[in-house]
PDB file of N, CA and C in Angstrom:
ATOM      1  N   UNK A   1      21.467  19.815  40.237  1.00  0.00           N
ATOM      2  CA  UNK A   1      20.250  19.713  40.992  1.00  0.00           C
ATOM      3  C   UNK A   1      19.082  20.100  40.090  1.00  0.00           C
ATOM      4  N   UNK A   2      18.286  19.676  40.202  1.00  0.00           N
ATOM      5  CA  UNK A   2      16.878  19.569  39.156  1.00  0.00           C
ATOM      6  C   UNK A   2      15.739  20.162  40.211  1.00  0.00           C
ATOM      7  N   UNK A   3      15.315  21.366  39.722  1.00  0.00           N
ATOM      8  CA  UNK A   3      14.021  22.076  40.450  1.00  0.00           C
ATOM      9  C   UNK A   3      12.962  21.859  39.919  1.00  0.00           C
ATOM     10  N   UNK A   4      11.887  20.813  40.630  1.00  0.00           N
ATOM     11  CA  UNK A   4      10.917  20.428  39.996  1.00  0.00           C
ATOM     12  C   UNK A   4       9.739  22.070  39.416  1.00  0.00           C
ATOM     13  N   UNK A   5       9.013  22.036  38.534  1.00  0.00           N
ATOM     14  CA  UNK A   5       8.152  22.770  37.743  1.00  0.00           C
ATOM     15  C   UNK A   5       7.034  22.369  37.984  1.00  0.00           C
ATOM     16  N   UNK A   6       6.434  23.621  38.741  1.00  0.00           N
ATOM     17  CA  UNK A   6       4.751  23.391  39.019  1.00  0.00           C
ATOM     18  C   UNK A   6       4.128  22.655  37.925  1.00  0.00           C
ATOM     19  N   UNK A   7       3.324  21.538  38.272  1.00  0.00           N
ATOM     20  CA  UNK A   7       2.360  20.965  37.994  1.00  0.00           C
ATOM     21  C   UNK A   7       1.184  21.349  36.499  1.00  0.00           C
ATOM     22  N   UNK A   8       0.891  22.672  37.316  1.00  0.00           N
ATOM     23  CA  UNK A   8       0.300  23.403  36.066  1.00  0.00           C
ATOM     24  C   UNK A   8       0.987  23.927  35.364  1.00  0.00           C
ATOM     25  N   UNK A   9       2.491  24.126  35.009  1.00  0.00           N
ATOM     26  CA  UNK A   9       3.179  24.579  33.820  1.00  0.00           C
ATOM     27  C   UNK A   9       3.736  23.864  32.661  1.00  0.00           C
ATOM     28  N   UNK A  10       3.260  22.133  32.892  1.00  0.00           N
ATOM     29  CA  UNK A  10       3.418  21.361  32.059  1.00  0.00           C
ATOM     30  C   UNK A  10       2.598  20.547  31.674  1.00  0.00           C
ATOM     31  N   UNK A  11       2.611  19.874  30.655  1.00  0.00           N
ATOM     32  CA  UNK A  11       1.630  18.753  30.283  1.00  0.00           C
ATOM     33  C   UNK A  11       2.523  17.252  29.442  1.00  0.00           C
ATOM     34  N   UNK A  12       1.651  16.321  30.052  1.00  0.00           N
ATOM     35  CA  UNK A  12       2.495  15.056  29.521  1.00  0.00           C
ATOM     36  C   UNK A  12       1.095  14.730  28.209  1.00  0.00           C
ATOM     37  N   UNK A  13       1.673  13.709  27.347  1.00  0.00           N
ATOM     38  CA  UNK A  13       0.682  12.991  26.683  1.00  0.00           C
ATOM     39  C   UNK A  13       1.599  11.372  26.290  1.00  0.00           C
ATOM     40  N   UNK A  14       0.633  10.748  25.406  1.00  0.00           N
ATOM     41  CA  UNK A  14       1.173   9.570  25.490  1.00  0.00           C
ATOM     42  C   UNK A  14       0.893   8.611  24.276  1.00  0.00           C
ATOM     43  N   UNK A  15       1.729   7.983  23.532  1.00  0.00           N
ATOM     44  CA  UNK A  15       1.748   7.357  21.845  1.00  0.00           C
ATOM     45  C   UNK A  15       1.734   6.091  22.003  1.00  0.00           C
ATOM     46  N   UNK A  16       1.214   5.146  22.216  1.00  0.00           N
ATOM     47  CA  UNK A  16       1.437   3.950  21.947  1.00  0.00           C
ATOM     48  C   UNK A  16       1.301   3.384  20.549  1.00  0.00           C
ATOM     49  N   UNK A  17       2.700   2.491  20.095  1.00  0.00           N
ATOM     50  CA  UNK A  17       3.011   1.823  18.654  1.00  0.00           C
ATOM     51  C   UNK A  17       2.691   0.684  19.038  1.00  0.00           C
ATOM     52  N   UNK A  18       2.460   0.053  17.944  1.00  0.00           N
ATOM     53  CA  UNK A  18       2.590  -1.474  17.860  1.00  0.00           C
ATOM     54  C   UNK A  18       3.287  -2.101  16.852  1.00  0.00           C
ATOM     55  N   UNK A  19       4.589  -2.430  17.000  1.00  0.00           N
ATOM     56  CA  UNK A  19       5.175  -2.974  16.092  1.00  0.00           C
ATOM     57  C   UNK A  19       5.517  -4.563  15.687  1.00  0.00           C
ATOM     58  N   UNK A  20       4.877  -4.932  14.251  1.00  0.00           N
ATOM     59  CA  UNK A  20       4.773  -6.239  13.972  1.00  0.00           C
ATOM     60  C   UNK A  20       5.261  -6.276  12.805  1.00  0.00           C
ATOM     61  N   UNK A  21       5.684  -7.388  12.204  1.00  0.00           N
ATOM     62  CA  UNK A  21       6.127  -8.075  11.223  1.00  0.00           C
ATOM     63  C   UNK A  21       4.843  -8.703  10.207  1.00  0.00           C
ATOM     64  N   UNK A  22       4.830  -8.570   9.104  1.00  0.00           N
ATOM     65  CA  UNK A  22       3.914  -9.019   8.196  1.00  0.00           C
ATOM     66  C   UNK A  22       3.277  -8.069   7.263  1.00  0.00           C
ATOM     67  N   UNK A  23       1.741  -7.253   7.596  1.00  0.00           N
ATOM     68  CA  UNK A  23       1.463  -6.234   6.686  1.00  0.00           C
ATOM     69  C   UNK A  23       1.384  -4.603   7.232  1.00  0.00           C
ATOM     70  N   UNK A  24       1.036  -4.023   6.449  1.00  0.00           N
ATOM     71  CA  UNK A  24       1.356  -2.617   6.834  1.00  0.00           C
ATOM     72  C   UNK A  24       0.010  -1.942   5.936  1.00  0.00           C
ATOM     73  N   UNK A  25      -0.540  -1.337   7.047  1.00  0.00           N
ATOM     74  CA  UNK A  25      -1.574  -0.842   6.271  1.00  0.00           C
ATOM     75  C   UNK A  25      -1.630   1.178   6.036  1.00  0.00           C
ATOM     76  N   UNK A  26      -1.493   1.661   5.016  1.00  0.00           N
ATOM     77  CA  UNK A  26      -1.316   2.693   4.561  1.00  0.00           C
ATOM     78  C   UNK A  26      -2.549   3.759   4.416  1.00  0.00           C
ATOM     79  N   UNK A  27      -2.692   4.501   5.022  1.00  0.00           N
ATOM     80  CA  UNK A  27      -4.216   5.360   5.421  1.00  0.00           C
ATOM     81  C   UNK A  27      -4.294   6.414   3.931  1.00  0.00           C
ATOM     82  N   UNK A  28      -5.322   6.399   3.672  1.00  0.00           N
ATOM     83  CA  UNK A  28      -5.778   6.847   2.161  1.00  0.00           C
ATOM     84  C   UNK A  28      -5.693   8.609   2.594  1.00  0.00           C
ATOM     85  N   UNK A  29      -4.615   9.193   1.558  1.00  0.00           N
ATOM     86  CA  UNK A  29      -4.141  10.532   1.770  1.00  0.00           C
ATOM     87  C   UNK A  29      -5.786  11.591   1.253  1.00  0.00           C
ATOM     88  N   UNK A  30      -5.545  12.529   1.934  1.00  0.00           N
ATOM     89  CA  UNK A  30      -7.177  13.351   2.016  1.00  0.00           C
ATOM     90  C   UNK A  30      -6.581  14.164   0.907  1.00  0.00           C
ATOM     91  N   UNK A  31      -5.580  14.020  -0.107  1.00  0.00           N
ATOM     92  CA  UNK A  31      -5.519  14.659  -1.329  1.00  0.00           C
ATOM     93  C   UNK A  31      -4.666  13.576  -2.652  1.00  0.00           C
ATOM     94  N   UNK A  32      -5.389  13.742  -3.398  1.00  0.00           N
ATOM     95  CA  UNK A  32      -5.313  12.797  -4.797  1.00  0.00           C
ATOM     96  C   UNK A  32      -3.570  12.380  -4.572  1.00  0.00           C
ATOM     97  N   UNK A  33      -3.315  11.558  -4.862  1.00  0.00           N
ATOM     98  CA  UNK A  33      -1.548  11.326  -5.532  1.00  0.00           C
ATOM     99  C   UNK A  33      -1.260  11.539  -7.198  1.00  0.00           C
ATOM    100  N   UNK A  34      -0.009  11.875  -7.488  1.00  0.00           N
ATOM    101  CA  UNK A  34      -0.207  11.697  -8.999  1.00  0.00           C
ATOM    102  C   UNK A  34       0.180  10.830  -9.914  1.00  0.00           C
ATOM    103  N   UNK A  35       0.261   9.559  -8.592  1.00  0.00           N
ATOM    104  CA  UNK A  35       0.616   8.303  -9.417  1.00  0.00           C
ATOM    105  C   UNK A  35       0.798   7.041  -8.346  1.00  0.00           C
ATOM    106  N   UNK A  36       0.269   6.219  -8.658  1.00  0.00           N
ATOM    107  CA  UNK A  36       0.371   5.086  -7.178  1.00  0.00           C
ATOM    108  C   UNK A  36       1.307   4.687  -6.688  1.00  0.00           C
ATOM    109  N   UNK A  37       0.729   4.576  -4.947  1.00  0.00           N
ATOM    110  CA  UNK A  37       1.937   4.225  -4.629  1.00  0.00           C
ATOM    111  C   UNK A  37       3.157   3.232  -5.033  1.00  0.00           C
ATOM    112  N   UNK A  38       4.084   3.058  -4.692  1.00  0.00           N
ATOM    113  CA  UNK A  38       5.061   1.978  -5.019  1.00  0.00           C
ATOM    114  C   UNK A  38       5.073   0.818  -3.434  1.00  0.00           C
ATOM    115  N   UNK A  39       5.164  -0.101  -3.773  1.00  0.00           N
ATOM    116  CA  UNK A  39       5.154  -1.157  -3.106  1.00  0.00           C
ATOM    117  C   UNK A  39       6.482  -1.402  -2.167  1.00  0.00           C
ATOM    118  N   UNK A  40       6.170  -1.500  -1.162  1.00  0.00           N
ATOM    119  CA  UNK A  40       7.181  -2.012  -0.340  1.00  0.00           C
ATOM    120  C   UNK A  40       7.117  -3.665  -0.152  1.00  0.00           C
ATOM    121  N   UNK A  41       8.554  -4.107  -0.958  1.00  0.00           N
ATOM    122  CA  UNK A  41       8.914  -5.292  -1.451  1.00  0.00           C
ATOM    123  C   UNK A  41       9.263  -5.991  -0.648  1.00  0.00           C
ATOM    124  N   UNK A  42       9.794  -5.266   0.709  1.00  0.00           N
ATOM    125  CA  UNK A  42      10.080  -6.028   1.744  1.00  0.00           C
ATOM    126  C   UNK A  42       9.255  -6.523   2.518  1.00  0.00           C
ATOM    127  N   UNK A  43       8.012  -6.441   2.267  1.00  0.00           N
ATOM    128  CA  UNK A  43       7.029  -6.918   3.451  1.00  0.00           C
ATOM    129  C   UNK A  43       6.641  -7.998   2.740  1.00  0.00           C
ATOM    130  N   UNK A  44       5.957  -8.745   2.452  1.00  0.00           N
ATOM    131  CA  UNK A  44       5.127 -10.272   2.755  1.00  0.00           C
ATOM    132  C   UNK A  44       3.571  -9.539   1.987  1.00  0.00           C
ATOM    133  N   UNK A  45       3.283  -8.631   2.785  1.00  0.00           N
ATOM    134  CA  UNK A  45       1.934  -8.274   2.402  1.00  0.00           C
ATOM    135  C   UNK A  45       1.670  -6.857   2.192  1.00  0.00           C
ATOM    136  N   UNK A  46       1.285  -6.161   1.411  1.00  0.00           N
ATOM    137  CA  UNK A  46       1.735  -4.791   1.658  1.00  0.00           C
ATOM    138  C   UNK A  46       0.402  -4.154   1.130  1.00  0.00           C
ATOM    139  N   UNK A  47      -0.262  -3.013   1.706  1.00  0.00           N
ATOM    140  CA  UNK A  47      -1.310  -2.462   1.392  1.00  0.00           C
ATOM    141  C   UNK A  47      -1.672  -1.164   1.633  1.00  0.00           C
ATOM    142  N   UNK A  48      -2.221  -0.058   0.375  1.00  0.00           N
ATOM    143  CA  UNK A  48      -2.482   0.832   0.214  1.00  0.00           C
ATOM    144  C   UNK A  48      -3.445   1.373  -0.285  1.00  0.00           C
ATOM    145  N   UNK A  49      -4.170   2.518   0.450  1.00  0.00           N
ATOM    146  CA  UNK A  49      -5.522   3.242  -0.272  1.00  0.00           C
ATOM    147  C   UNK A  49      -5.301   4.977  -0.389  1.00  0.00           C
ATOM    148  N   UNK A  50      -5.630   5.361  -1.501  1.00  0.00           N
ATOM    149  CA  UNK A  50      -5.117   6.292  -2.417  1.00  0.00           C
ATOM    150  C   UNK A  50      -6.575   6.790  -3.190  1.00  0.00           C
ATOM    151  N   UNK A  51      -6.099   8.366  -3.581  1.00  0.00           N
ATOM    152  CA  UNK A  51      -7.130   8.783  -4.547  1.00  0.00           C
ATOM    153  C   UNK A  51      -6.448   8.944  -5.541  1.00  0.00           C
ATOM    154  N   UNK A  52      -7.083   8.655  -6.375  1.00  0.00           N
ATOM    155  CA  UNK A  52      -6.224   9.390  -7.831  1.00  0.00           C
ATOM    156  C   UNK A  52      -7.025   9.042  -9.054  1.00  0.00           C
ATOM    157  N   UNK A  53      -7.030  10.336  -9.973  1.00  0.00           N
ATOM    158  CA  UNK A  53      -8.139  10.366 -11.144  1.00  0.00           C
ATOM    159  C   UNK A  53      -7.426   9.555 -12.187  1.00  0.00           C
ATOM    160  N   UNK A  54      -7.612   7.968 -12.149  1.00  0.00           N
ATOM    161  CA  UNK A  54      -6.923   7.017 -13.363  1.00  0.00           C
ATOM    162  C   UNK A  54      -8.018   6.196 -13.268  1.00  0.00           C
ATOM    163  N   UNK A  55      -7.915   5.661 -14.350  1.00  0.00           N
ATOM    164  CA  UNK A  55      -8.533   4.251 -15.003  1.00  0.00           C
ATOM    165  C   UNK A  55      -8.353   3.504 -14.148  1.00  0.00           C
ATOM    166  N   UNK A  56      -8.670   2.448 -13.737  1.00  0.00           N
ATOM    167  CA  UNK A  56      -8.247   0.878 -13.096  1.00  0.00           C
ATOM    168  C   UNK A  56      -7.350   0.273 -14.089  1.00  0.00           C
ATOM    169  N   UNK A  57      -7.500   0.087 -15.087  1.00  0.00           N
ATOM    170  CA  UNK A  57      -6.294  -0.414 -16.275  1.00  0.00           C
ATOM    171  C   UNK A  57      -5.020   0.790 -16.055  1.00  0.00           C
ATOM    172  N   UNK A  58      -5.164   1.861 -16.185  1.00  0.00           N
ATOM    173  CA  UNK A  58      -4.171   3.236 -15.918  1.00  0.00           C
ATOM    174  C   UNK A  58      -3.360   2.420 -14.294  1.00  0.00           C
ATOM    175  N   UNK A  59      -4.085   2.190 -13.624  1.00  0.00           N
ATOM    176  CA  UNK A  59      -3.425   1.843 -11.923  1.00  0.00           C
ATOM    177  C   UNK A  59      -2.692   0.684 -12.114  1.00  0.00           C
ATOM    178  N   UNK A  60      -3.283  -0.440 -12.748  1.00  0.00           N
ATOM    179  CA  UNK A  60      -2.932  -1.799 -13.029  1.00  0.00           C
ATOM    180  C   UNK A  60      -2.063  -1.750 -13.484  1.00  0.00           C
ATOM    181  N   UNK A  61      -1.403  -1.396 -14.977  1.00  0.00           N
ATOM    182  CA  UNK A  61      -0.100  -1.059 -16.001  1.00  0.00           C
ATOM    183  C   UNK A  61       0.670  -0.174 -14.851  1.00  0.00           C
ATOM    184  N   UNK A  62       0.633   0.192 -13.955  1.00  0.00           N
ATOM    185  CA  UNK A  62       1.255   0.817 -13.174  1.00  0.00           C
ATOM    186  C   UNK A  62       2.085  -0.434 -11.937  1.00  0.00           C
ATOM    187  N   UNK A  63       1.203  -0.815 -11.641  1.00  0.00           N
ATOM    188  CA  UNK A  63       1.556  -2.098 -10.410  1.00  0.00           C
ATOM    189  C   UNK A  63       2.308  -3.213 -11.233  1.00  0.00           C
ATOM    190  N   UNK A  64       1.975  -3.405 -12.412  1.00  0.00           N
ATOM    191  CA  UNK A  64       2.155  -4.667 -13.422  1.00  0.00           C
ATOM    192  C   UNK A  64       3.818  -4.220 -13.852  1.00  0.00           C
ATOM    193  N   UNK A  65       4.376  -2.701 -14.154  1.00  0.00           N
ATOM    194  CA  UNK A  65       5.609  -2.088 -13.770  1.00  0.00           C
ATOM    195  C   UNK A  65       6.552  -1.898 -12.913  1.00  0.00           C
ATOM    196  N   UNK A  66       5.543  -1.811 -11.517  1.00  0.00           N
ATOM    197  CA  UNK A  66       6.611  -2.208 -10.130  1.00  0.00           C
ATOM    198  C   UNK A  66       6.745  -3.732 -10.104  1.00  0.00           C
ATOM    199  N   UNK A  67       5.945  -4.556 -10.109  1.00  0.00           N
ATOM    200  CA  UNK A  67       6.532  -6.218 -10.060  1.00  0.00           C
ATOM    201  C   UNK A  67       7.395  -6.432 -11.312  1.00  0.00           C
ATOM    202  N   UNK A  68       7.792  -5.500 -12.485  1.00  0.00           N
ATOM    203  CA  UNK A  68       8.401  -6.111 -13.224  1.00  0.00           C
ATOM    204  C   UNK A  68       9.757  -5.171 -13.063  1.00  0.00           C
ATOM    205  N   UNK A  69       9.827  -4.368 -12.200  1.00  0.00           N
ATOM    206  CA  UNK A  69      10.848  -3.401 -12.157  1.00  0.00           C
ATOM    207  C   UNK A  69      11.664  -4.652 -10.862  1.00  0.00           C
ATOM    208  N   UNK A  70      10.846  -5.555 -10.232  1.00  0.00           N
ATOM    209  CA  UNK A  70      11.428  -6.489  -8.993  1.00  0.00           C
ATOM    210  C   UNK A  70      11.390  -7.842  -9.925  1.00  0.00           C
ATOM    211  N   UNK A  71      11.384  -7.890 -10.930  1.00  0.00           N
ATOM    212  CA  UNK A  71      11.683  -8.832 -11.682  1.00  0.00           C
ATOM    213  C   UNK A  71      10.935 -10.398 -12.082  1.00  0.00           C
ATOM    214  N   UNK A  72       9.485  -9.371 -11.787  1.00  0.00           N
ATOM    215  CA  UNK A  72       8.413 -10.812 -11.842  1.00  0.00           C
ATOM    216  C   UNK A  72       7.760 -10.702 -13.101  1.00  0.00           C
ATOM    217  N   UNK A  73       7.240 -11.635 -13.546  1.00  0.00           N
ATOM    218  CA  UNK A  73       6.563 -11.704 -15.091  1.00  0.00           C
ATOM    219  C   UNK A  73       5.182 -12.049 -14.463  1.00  0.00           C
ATOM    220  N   UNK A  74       4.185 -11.221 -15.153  1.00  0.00           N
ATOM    221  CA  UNK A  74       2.654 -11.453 -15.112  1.00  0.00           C
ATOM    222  C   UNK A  74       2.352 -12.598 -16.131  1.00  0.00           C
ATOM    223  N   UNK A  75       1.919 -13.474 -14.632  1.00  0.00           N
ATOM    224  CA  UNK A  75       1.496 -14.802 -15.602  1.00  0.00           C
ATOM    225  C   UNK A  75      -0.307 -15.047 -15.722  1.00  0.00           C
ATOM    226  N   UNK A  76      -1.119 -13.725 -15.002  1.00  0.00           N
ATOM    227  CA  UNK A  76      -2.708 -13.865 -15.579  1.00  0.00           C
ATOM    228  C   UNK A  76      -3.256 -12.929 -14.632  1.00  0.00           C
ATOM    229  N   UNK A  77      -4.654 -12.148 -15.106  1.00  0.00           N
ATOM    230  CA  UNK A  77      -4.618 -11.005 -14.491  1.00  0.00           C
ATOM    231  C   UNK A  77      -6.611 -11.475 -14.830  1.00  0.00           C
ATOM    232  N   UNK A  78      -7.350 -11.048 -13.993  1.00  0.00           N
ATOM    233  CA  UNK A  78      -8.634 -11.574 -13.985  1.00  0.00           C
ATOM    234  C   UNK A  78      -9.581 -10.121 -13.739  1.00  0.00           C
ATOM    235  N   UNK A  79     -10.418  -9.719 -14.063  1.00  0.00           N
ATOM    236  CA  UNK A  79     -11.298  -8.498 -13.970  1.00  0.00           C
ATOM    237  C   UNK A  79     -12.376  -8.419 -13.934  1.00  0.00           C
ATOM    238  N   UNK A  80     -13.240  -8.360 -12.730  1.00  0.00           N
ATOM    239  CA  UNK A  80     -14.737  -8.534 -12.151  1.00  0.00           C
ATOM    240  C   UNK A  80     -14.807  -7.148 -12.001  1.00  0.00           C
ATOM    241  N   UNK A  81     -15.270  -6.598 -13.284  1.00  0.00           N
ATOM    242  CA  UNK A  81     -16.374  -5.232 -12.845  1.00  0.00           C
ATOM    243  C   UNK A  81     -15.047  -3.901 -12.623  1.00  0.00           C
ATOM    244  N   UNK A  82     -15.046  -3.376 -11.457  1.00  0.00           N
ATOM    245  CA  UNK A  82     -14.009  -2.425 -11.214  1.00  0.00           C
ATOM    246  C   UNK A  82     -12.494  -3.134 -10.038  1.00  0.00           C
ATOM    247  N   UNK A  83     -12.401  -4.512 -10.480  1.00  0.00           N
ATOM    248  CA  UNK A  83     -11.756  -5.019  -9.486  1.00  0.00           C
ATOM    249  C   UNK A  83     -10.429  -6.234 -10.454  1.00  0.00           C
ATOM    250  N   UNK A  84      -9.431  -5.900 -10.473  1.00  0.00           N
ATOM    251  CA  UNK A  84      -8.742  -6.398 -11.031  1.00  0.00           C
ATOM    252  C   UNK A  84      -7.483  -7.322  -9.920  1.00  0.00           C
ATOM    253  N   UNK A  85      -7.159  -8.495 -10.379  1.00  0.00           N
ATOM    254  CA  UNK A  85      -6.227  -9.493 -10.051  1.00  0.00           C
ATOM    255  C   UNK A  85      -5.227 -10.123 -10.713  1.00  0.00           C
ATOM    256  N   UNK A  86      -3.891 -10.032 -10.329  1.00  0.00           N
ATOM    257  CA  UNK A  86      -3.373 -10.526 -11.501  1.00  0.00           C
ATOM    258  C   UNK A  86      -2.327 -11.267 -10.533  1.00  0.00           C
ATOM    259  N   UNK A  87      -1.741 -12.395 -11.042  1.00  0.00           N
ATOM    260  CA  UNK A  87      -0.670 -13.454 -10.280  1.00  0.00           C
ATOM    261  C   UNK A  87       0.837 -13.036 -11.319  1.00  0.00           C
ATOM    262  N   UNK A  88       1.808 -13.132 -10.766  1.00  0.00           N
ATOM    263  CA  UNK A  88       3.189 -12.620 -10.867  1.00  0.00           C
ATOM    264  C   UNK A  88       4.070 -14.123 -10.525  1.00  0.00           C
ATOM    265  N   UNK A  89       5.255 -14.408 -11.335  1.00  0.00           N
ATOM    266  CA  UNK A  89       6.056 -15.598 -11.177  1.00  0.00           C
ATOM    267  C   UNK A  89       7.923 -14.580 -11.358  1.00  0.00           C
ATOM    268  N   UNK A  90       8.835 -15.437  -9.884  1.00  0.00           N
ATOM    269  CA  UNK A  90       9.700 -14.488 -10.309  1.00  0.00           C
ATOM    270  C   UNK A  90      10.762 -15.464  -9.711  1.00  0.00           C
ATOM    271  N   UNK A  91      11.790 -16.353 -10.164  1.00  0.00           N
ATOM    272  CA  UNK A  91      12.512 -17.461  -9.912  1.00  0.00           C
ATOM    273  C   UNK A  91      11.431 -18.694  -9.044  1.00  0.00           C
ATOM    274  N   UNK A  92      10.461 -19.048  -9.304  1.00  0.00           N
ATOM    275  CA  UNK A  92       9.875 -20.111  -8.384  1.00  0.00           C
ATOM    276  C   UNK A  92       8.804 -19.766  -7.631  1.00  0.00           C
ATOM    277  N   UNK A  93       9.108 -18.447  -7.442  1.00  0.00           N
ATOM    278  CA  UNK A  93       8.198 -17.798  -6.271  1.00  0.00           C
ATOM    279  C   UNK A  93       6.647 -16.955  -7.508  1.00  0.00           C
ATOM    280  N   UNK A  94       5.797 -17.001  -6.360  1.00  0.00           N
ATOM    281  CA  UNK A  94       4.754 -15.964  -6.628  1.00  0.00           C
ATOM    282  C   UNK A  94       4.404 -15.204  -5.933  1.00  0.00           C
ATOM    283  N   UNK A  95       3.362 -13.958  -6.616  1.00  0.00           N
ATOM    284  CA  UNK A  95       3.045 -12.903  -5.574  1.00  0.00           C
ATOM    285  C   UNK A  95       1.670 -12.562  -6.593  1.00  0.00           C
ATOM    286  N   UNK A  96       0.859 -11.631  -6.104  1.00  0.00           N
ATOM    287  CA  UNK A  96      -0.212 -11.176  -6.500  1.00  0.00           C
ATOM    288  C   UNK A  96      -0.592  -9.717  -6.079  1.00  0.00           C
ATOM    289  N   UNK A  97      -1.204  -9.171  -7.274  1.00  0.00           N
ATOM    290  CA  UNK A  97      -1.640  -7.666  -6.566  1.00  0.00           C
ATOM    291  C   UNK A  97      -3.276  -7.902  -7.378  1.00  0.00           C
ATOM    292  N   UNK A  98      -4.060  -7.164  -5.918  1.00  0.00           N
ATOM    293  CA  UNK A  98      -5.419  -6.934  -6.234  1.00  0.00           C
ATOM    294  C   UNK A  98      -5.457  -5.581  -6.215  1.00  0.00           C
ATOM    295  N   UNK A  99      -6.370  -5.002  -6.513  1.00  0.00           N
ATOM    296  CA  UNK A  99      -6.809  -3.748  -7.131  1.00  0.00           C
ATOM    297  C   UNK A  99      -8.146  -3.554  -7.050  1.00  0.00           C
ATOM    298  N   UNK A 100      -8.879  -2.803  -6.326  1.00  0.00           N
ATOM    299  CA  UNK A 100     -10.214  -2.482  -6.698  1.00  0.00           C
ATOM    300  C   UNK A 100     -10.556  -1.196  -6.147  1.00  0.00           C
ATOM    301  N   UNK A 101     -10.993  -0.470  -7.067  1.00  0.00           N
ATOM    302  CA  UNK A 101     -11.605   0.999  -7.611  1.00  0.00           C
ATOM    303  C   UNK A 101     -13.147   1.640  -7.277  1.00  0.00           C
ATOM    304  N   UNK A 102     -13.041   2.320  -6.460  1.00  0.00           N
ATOM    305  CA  UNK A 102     -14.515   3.101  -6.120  1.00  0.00           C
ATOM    306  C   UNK A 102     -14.136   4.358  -6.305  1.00  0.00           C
ATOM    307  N   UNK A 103     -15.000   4.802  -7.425  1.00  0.00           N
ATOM    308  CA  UNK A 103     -14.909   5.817  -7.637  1.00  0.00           C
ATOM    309  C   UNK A 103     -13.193   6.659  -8.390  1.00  0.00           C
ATOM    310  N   UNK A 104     -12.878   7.624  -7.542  1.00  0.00           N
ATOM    311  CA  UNK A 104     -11.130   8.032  -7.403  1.00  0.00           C
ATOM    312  C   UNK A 104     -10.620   7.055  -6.497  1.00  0.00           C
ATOM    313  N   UNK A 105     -11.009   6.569  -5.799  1.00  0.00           N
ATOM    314  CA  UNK A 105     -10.279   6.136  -4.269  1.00  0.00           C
ATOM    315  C   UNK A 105     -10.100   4.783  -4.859  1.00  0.00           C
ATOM    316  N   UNK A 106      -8.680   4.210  -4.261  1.00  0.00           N
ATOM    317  CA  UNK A 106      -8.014   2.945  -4.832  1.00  0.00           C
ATOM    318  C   UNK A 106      -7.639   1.902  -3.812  1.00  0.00           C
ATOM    319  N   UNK A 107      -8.146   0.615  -3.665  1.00  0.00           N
ATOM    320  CA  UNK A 107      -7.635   0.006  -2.357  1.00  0.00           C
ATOM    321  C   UNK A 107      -6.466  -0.994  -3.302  1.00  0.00           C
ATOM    322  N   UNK A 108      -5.141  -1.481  -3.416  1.00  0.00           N
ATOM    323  CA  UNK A 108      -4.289  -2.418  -3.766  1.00  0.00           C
ATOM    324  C   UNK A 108      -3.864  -2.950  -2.350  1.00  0.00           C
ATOM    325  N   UNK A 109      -3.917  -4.312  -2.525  1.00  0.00           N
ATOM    326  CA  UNK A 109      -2.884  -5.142  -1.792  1.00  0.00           C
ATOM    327  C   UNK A 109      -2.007  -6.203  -2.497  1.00  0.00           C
ATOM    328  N   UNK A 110      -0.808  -5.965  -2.304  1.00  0.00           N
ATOM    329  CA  UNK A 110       0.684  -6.846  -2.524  1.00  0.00           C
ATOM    330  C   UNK A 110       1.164  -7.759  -2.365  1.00  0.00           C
ATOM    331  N   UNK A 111       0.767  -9.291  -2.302  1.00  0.00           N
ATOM    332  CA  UNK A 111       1.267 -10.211  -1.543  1.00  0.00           C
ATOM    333  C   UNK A 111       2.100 -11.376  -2.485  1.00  0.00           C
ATOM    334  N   UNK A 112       3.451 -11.313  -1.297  1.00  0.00           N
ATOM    335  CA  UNK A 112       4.617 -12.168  -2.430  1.00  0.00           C
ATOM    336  C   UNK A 112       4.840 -13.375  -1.139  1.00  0.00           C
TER     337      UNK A 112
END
């Protein structure tokens, strides 16, 4: 038998998710990382914002390491200012990571 509990001795609250298929967007941590994130390969589109005291070339040689650690070869990489692009080839397929830099704070997105 279950004795209900006054009213005022509890409290409810309430979470709503939304779960979808495609990209995933990653909320920029309120303390530096000490090295960028790594890419989740399984998504389609994948995106992250980050602080961290590196170069844009330092971040790039970093991302240009995870697509080659998944076995893609950088086939051209383009650089407007603090904003870098580069296209990836890996059996047939392509993917691309952008990169652009304000300041510490880093926005990359992943798309294969």
């Amino acid at each position: 038998m279950v004795n209900p509990l006054p009213q005022n001795t509890w409290i409810t609250d309430t979470a709503l998710y939304n779960v979808a298929r495609g990209s995933a967007q990653t909320p920029a941590p309120s303390n530096p990382v000490s090295t960028a994130p790594r890419p989740n390969f399984n998504l389609a589109v994948w995106r992250a914002n980050f602080n961290l005291n590196a170069t844009l070339d330092n971040v790039h040689a970093q991302y240009v390491r995870y697509m080659g650690n998944q076995g893609y070869s950088l086939t051209s990489t383009s650089r407007n200012g603090e904003r870098m692009y580069s296209t990836f080839k890996r059996n047939g397929q392509s993917a691309s990571v952008l990169i652009e830099k304000n300041g510490i704070y880093f926005s990359v997105k992943v798309a294969q």
